[in-house]
N, C-alpha and C. Protein backbone atom coordinates (compact mmCIF):
# COMPACT_ATOMS: atom_id res chain seq x y z
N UNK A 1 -8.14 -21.64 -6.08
CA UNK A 1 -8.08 -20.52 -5.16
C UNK A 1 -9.34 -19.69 -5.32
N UNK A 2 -10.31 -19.29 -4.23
CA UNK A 2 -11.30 -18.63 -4.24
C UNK A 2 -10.92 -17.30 -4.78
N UNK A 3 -11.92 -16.37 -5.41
CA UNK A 3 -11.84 -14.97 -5.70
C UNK A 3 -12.07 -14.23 -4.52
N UNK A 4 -11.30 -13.09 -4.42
CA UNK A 4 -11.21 -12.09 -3.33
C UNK A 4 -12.38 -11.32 -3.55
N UNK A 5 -12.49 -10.79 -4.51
CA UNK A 5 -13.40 -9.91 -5.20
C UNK A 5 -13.81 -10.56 -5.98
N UNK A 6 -15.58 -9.89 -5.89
CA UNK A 6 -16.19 -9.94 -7.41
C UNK A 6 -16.40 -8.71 -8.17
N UNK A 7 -16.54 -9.09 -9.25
CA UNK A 7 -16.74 -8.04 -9.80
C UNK A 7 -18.21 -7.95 -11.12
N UNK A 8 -18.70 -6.74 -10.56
CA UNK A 8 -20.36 -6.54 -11.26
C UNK A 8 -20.54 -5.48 -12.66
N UNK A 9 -21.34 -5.89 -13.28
CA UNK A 9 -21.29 -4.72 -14.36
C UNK A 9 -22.03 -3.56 -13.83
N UNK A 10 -22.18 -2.35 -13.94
CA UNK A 10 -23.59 -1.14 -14.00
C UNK A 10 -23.73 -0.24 -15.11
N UNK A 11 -24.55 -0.01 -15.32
CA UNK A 11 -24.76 1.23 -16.27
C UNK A 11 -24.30 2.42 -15.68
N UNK A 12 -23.73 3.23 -16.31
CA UNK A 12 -23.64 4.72 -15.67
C UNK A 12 -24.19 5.74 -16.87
N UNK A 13 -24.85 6.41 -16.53
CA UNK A 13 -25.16 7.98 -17.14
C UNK A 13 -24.40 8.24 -18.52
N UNK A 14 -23.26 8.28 -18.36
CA UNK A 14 -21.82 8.61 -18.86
C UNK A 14 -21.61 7.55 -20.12
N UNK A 15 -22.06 6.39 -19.83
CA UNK A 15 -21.84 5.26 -20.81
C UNK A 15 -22.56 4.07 -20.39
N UNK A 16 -21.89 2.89 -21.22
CA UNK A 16 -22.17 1.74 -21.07
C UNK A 16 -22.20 0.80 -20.25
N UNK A 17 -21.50 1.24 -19.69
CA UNK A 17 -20.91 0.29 -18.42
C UNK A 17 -19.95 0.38 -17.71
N UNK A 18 -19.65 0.10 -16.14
CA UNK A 18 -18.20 0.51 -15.44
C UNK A 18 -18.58 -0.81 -14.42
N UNK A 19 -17.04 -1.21 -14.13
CA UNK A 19 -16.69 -1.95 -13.26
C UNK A 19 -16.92 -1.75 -12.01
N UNK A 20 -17.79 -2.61 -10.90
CA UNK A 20 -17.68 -2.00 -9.35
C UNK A 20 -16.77 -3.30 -8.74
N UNK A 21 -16.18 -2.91 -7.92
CA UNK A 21 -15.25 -4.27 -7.02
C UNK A 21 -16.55 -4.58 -5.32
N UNK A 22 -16.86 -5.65 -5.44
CA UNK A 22 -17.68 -5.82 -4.04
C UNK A 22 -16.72 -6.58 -2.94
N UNK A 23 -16.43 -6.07 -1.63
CA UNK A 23 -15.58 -6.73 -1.07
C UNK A 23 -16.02 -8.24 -1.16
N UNK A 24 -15.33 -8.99 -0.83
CA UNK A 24 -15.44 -10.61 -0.33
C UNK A 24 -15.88 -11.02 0.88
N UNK A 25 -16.76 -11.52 1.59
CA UNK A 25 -17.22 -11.33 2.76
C UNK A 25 -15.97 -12.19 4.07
N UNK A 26 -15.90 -13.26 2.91
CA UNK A 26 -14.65 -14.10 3.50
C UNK A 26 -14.64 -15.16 4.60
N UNK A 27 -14.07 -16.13 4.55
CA UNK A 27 -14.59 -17.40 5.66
C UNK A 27 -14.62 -17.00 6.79
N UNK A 28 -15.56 -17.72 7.57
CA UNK A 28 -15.52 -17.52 9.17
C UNK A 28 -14.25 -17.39 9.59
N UNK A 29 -14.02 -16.70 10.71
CA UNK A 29 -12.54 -16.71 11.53
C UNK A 29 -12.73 -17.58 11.85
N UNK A 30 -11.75 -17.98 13.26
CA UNK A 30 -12.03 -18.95 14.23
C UNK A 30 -12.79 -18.36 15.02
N UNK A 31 -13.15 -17.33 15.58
CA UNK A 31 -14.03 -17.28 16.34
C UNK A 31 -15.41 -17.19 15.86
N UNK A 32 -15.93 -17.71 14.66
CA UNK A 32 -16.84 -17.71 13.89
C UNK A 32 -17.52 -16.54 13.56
N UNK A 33 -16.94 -15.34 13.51
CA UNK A 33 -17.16 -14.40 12.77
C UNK A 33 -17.12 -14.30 11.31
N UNK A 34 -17.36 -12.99 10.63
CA UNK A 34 -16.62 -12.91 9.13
C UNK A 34 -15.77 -11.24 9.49
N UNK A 35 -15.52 -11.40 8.75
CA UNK A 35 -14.58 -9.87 9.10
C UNK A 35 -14.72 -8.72 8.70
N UNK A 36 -16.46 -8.20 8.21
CA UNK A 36 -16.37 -7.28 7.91
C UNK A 36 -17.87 -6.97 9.01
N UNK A 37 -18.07 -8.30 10.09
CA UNK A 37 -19.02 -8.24 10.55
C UNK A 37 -18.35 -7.97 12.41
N UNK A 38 -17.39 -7.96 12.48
CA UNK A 38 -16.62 -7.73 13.93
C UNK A 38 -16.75 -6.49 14.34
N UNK A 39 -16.22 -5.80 15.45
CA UNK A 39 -15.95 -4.59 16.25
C UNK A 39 -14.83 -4.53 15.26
N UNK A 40 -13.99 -4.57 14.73
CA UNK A 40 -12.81 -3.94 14.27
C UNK A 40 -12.74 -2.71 13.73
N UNK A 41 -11.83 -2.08 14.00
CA UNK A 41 -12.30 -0.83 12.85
C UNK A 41 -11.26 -0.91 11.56
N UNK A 42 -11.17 0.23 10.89
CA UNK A 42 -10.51 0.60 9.94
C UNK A 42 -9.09 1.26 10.35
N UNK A 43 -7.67 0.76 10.63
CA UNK A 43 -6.68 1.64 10.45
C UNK A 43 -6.32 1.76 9.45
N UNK A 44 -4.97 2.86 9.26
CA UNK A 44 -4.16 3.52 8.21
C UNK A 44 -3.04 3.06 8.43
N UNK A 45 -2.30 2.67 7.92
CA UNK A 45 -0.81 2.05 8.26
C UNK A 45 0.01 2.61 7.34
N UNK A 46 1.39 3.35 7.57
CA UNK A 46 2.12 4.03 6.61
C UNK A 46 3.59 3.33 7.12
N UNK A 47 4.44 2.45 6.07
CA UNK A 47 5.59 1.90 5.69
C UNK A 47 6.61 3.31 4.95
N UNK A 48 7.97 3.41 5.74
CA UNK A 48 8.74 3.47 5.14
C UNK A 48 9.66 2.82 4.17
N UNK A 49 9.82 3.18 2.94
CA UNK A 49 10.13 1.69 2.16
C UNK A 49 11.40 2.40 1.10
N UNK A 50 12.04 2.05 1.25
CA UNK A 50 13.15 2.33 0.25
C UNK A 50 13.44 1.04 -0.82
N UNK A 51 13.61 1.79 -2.36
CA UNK A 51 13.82 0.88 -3.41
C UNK A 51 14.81 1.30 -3.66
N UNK A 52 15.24 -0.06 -4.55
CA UNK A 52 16.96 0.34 -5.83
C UNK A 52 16.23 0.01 -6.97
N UNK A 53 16.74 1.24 -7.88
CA UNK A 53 16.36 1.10 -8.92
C UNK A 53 17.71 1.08 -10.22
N UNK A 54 17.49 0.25 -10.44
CA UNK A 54 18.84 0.07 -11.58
C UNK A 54 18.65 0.39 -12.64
N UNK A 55 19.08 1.05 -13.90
CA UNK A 55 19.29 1.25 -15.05
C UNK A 55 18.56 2.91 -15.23
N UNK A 56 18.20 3.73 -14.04
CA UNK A 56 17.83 4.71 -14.54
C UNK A 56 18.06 6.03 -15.08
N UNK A 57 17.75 6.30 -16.24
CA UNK A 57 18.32 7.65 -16.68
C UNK A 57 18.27 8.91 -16.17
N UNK A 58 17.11 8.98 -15.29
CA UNK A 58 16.75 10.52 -14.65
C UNK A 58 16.31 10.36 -13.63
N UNK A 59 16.37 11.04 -12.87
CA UNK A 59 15.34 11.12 -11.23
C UNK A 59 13.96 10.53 -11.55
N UNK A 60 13.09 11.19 -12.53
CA UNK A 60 11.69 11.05 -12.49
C UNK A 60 12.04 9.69 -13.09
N UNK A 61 12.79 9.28 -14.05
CA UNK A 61 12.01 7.58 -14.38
C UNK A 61 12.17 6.76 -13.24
N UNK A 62 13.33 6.96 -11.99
CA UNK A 62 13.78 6.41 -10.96
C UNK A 62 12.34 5.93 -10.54
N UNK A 63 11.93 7.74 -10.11
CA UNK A 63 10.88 7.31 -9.24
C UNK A 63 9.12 6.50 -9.85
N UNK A 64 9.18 6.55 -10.64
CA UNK A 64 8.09 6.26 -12.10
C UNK A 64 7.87 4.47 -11.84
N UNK A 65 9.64 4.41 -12.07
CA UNK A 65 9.81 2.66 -12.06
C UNK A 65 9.50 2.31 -10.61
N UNK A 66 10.38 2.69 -9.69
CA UNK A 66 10.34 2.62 -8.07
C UNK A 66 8.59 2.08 -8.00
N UNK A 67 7.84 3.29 -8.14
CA UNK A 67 6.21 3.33 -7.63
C UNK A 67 5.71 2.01 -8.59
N UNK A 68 5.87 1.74 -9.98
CA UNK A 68 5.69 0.56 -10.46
C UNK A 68 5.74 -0.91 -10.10
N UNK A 69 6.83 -0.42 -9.74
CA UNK A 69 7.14 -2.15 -9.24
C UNK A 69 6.90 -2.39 -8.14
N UNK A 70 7.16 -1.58 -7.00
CA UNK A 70 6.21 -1.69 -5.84
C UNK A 70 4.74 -2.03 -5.73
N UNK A 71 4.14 -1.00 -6.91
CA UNK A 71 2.70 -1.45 -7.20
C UNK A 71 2.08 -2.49 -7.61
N UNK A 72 3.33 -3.22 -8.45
CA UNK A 72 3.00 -4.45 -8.98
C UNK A 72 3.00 -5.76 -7.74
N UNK A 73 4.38 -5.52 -6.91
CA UNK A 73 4.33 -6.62 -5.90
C UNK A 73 2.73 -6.36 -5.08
N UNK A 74 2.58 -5.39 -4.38
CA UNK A 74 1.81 -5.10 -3.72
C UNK A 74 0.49 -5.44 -3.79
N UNK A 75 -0.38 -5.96 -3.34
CA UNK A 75 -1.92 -6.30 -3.67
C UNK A 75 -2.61 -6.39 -2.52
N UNK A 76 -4.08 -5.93 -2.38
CA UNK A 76 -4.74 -6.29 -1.27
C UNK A 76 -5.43 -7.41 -1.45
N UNK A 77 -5.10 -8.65 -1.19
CA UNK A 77 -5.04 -10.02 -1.01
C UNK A 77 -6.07 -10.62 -0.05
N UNK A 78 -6.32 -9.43 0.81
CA UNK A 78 -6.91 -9.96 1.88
C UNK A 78 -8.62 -9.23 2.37
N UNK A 79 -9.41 -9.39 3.30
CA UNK A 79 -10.26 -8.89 3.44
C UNK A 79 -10.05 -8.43 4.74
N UNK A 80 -9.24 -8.14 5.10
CA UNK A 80 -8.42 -7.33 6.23
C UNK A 80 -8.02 -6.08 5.94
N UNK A 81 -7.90 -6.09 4.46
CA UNK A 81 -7.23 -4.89 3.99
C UNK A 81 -8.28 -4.15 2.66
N UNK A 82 -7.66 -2.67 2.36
CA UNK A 82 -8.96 -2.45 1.11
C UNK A 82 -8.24 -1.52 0.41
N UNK A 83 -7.21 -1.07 0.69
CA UNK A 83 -6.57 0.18 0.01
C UNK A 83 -5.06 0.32 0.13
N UNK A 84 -4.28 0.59 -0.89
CA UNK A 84 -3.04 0.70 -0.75
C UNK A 84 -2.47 1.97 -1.80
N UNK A 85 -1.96 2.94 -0.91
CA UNK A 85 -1.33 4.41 -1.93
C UNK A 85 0.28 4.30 -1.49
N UNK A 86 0.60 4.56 -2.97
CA UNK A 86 2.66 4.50 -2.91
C UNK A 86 2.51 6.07 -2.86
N UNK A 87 3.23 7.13 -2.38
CA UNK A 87 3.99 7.90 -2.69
C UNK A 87 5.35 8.21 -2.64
N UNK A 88 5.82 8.78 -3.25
CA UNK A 88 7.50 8.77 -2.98
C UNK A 88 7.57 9.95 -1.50
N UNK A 89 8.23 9.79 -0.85
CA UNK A 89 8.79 10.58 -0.04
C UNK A 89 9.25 11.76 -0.12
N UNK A 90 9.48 12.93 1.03
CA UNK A 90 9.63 14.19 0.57
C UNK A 90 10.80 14.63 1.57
N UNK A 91 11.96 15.12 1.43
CA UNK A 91 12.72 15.66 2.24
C UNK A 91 12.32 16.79 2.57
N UNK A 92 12.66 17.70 3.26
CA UNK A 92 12.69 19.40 3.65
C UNK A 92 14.18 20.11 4.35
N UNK A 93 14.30 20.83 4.32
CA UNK A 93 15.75 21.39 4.27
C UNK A 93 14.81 22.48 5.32
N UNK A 94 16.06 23.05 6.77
CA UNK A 94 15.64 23.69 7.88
C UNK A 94 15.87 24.80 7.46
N UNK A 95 17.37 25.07 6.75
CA UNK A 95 17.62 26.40 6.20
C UNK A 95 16.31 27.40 5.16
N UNK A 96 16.03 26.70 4.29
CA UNK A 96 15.57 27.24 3.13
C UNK A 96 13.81 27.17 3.34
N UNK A 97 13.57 25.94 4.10
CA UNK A 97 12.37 25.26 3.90
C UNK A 97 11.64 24.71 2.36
N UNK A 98 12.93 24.54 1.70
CA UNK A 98 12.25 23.84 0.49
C UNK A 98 11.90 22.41 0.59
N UNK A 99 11.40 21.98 -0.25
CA UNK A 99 10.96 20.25 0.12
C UNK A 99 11.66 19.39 -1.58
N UNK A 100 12.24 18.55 -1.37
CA UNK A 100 12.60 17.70 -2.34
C UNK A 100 12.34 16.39 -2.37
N UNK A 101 11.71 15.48 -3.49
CA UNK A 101 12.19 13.93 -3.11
C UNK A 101 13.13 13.50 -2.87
N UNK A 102 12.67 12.12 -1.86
CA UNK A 102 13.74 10.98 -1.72
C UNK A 102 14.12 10.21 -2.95
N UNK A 103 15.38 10.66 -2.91
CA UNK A 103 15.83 10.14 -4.42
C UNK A 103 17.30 10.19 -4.14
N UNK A 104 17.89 9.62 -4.56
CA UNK A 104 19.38 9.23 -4.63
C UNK A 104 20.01 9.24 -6.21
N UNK A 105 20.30 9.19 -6.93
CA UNK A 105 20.59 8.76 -8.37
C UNK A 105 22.35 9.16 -8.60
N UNK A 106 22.65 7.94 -8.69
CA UNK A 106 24.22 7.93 -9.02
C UNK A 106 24.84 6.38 -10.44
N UNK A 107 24.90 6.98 -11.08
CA UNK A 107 25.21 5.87 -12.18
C UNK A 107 24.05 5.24 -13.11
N UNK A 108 23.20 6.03 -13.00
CA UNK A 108 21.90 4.80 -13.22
C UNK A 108 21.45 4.09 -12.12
N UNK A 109 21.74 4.23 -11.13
CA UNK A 109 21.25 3.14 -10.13
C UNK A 109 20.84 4.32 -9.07
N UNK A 110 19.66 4.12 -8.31
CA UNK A 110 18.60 5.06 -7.60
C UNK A 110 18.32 4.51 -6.54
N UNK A 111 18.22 5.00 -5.43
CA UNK A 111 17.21 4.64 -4.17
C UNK A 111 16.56 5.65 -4.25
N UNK A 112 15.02 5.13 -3.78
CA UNK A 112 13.96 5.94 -3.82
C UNK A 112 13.23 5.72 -2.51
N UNK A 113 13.31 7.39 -1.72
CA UNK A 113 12.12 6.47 -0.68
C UNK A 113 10.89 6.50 -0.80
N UNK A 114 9.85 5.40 -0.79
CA UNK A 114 8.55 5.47 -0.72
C UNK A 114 8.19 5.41 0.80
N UNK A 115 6.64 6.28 0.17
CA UNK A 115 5.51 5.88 1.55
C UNK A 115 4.66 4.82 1.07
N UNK A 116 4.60 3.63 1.67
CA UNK A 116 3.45 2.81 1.43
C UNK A 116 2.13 2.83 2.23
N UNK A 117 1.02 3.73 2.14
CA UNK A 117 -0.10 3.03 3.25
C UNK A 117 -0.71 2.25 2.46
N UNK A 118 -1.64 1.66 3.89
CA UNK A 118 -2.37 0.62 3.58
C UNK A 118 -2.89 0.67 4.61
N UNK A 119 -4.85 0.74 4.12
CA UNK A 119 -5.96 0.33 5.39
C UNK A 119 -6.16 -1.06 5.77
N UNK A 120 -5.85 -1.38 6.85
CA UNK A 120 -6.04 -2.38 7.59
C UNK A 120 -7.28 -2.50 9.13
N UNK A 121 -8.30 -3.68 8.33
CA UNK A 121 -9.22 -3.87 9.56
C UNK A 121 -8.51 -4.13 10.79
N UNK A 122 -8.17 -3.84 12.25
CA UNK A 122 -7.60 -4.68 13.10
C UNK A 122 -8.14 -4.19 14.41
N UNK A 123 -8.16 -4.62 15.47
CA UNK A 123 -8.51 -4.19 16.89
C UNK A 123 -7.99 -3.27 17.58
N UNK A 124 -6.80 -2.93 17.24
CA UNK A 124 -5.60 -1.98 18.14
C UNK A 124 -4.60 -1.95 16.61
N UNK A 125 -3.74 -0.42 17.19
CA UNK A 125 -3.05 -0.19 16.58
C UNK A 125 -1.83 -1.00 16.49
N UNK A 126 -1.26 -1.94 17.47
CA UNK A 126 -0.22 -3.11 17.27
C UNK A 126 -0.80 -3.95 16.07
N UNK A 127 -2.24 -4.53 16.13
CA UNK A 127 -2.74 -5.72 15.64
C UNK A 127 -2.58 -4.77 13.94
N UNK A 128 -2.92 -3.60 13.77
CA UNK A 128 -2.66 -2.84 12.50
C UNK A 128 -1.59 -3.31 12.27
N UNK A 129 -0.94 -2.68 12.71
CA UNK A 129 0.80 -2.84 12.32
C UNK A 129 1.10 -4.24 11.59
N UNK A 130 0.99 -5.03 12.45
CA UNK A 130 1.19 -6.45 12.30
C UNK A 130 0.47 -7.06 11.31
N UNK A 131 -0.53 -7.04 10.63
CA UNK A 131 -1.94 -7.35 10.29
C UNK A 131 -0.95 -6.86 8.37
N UNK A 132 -0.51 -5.48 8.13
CA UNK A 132 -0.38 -4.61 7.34
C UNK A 132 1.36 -5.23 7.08
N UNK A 133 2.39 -5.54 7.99
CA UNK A 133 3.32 -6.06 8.05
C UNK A 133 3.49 -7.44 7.14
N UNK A 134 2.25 -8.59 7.75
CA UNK A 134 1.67 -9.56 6.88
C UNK A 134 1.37 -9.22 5.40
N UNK A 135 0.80 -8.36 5.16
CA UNK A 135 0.31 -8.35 4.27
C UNK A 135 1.09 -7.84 2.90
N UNK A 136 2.16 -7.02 3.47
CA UNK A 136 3.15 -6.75 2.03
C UNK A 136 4.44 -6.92 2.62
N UNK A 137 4.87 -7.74 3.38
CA UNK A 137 5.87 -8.39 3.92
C UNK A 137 6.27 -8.85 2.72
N UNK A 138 5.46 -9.99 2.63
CA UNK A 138 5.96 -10.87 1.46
C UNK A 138 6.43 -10.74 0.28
N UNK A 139 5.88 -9.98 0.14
CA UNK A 139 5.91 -9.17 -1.63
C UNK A 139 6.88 -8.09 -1.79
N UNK A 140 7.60 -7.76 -0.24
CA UNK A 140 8.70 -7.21 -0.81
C UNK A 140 10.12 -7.60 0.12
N UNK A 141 10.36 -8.72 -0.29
CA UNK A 141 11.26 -9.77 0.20
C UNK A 141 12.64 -8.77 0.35
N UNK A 142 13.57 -9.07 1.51
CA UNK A 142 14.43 -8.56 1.81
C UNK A 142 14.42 -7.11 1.75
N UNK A 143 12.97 -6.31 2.17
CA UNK A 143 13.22 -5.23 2.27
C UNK A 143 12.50 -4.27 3.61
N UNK A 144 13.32 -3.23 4.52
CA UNK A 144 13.38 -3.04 5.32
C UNK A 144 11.23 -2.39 5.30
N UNK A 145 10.74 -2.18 6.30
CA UNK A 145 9.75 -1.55 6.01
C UNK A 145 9.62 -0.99 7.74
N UNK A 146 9.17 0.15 7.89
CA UNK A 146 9.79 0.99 9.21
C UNK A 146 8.76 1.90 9.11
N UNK A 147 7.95 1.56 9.86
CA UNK A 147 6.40 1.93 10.59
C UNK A 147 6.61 3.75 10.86
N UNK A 148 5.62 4.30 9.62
CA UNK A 148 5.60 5.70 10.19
C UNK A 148 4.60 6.05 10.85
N UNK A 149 3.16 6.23 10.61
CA UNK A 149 2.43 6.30 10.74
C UNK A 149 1.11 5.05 11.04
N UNK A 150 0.25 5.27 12.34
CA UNK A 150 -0.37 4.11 12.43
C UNK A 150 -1.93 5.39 12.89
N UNK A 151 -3.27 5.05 11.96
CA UNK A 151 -4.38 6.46 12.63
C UNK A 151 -5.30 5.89 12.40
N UNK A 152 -6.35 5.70 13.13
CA UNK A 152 -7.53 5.21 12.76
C UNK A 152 -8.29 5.92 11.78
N UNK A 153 -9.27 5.68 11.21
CA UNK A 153 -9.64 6.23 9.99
C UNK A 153 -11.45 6.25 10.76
């Protein structure tokens, strides 16, 4: 399997050395492009994503583990894509206007809602969607994911 990334040494000021990630330029499409050389631009794609989290003792480890393991399935795999941020979700109440997480916790066992974005190269905001759908579809098998946000960047 080819590498997505390479990765280079540099000196910095600061020290010895730091890691830079260089995108992958990546095989021709079919239309014999590469994909960082097209009209495409850059969208933002934001997933609603709810987890179960089993065995947890408190709200915060709920959400701690939740963002973990999400983070772990999750990868930008592709040269379509370059960035991916979990946050947990935020309720708000009309009365009070306070804001709380999405969090559930009953028994040890938690739903948590996350936000997943993720920048996706694509032509239109459908081809985003879809493009970003592909891309952590997989990795989070049997789970609902419900398009909040779609913005060009």
């Amino acid at each position: 399997m080819a590498e997505r990334q390479s990765q280079s040494n540099t000196a910095t000021p600061d020290g010895p050395s730091a890691v830079e990630n260089e995108p992958h330029q990546g095989p021709p499409r079919q239309d014999g492009s590469h994909g960082s050389f097209t009209r495409e631009k850059w969208y933002s794609v934001t997933f609603s994503v709810p987890w179960i989290v089993r065995g947890a003792e408190t709200g915060q480890d709920a959400i701690n583990i939740a963002v973990s393991e999400v983070g772990k399935r999750i990868t930008s795999a592709s040269d379509r894509t370059r960035n991916c941020n979990i946050n947990v979700q935020s309720l708000g109440c009309n009365d009070c206007s306070s804001r709380t997480d999405a969090l559930l916790l009953v028994s040890k066992t938690a739903l948590v809602g996350l936000l997943v974005t993720l920048d996706v190269q694509a032509a239109s905001d459908e081809e985003a969607e879809r493009t970003a759908r592909r891309e952590i579809g997989p990795h989070l098998e049997d789970t609902p994911l419900t398009s909040v946000d779609i913005s060009r960047k």
